[in-house]
N, C-alpha and C. Protein backbone atom coordinates (compact mmCIF):
# COMPACT_ATOMS: atom_id res chain seq x y z
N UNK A 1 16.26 -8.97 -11.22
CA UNK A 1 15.95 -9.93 -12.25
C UNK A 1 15.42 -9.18 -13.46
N UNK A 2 16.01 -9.53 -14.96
CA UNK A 2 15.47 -9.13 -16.13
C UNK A 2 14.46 -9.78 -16.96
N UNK A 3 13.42 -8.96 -16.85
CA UNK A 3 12.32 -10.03 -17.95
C UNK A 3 12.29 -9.57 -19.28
N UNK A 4 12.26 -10.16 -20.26
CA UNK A 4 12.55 -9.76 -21.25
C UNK A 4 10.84 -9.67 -21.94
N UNK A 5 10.58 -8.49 -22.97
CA UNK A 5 8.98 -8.33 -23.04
C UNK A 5 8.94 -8.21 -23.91
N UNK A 6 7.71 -9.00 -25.01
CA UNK A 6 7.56 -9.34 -25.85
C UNK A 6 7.15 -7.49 -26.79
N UNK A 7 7.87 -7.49 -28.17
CA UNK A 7 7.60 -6.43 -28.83
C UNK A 7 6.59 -6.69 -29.64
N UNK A 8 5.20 -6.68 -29.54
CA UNK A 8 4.31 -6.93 -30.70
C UNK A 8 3.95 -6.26 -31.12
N UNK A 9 4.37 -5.22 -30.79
CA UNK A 9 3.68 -3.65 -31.34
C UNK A 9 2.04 -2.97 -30.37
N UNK A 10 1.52 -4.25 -30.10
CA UNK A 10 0.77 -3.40 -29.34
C UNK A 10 0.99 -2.93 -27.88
N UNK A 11 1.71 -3.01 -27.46
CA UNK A 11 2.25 -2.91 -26.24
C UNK A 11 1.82 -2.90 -25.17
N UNK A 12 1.34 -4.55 -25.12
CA UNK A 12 0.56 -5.37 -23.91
C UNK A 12 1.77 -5.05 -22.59
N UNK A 13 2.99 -5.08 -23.15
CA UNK A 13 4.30 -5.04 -22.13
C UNK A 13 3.90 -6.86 -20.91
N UNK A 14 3.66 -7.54 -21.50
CA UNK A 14 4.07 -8.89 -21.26
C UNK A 14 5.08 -9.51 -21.38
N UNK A 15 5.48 -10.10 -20.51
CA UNK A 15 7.20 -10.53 -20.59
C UNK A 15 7.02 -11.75 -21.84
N UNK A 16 7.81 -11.66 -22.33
CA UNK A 16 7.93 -13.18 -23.83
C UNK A 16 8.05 -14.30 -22.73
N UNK A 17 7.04 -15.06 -24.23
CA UNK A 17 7.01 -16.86 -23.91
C UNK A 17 5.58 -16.79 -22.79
N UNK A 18 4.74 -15.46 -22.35
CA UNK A 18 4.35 -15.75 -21.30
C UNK A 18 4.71 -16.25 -20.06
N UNK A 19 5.55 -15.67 -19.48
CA UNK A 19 6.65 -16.42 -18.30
C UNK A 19 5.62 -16.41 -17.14
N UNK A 20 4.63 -15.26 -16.99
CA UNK A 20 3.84 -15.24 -15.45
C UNK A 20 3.07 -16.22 -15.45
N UNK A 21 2.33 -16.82 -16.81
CA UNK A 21 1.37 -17.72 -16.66
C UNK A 21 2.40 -19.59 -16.89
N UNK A 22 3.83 -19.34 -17.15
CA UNK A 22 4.19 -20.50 -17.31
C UNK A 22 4.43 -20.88 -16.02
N UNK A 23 4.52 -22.85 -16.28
CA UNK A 23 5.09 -23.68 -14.71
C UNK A 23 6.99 -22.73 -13.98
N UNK A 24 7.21 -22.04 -15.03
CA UNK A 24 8.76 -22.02 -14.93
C UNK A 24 8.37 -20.83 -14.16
N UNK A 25 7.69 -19.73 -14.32
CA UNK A 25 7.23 -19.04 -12.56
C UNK A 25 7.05 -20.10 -11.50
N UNK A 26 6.39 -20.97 -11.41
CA UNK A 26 5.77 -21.95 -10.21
C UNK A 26 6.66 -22.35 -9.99
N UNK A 27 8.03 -23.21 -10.41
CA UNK A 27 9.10 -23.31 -10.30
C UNK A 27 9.96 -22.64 -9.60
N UNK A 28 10.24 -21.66 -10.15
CA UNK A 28 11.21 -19.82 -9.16
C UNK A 28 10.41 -20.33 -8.12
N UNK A 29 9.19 -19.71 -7.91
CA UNK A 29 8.59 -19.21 -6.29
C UNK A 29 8.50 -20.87 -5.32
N UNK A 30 8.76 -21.72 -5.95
CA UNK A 30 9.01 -22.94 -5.05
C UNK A 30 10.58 -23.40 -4.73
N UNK A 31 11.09 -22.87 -5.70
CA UNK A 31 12.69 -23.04 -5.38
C UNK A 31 12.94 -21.58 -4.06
N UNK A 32 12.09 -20.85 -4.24
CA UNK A 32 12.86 -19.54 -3.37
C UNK A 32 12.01 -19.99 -2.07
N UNK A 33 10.61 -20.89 -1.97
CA UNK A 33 10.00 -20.75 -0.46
C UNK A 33 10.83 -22.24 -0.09
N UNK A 34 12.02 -23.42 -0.71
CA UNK A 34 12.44 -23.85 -0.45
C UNK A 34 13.67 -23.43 0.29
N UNK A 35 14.15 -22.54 -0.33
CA UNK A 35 15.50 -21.74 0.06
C UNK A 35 15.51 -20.90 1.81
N UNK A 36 14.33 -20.05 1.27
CA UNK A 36 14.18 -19.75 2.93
C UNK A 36 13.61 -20.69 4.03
N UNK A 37 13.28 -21.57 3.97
CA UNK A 37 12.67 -22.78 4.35
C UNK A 37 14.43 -23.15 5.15
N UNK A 38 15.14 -23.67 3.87
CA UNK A 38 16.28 -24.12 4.40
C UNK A 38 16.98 -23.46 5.41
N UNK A 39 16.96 -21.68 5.01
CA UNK A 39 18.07 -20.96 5.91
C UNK A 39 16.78 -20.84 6.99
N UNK A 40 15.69 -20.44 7.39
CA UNK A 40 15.43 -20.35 8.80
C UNK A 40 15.84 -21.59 9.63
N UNK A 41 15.87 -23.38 8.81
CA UNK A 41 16.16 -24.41 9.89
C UNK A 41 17.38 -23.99 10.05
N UNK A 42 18.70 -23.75 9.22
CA UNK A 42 19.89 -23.64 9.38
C UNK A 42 20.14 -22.33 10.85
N UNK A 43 19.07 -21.38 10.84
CA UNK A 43 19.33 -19.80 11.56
C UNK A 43 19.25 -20.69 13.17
N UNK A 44 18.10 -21.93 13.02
CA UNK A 44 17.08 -22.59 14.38
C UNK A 44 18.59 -23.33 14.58
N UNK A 45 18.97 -24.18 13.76
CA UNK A 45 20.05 -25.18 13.97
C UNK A 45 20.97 -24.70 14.77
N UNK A 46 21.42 -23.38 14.36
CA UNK A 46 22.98 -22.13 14.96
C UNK A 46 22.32 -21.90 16.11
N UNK A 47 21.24 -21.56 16.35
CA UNK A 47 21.13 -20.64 17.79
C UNK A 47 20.64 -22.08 18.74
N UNK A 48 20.55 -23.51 18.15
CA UNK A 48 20.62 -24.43 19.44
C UNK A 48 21.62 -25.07 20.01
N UNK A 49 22.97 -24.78 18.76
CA UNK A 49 23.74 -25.03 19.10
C UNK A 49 24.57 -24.16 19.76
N UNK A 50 24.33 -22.78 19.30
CA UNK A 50 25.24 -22.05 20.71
C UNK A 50 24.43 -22.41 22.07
N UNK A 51 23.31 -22.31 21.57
CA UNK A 51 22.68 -22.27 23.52
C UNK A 51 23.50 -23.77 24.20
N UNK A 52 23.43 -24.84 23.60
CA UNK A 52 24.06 -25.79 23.89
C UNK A 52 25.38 -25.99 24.19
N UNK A 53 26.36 -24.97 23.88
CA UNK A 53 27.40 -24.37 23.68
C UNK A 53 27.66 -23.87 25.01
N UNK A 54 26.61 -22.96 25.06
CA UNK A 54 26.54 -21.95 26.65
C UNK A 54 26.27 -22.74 27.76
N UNK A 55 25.87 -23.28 27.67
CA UNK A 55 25.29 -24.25 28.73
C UNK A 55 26.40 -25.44 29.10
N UNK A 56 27.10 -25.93 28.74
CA UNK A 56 28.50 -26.63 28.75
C UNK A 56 29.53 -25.57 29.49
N UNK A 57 29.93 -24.54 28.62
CA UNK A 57 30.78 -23.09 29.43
C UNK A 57 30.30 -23.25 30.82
N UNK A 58 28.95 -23.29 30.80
CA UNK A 58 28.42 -22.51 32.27
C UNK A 58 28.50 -23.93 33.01
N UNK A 59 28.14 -25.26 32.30
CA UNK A 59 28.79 -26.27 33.27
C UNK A 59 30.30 -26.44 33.78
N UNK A 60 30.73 -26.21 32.89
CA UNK A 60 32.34 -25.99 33.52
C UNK A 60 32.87 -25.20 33.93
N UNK A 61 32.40 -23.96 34.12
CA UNK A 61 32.79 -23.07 35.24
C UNK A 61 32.56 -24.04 36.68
């Protein structure tokens, strides 16, 4: 990711607009603990459905 940093000459090296102290950080880091949120249920979802999977095989043997 590129942050773009404000040139004021004194060279605080703060990204422009103040991005760390804006909602639009709080935003990112809630969209990304949503995201992994989603893929661990999706990782839980796959591995109950193979076990469920296996367990059918092994009934029909």
């Amino acid at each position: 990711m590129l942050l773009k940093v404000a040139n004021d000459g004194g060279g605080s090296g703060r990204p422009a607009g103040g991005l760390l102290d804006s909602p639009t950080l709080a935003r990112v880091e809630r969209a990304m603990l949503r995201h992994q949120e989603g893929s661990q249920r999706d990782a839980v979802a796959q591995e109950q459905a193979r076990a469920q999977y296996t367990q059918e095989m092994i009934a029909i043997c």
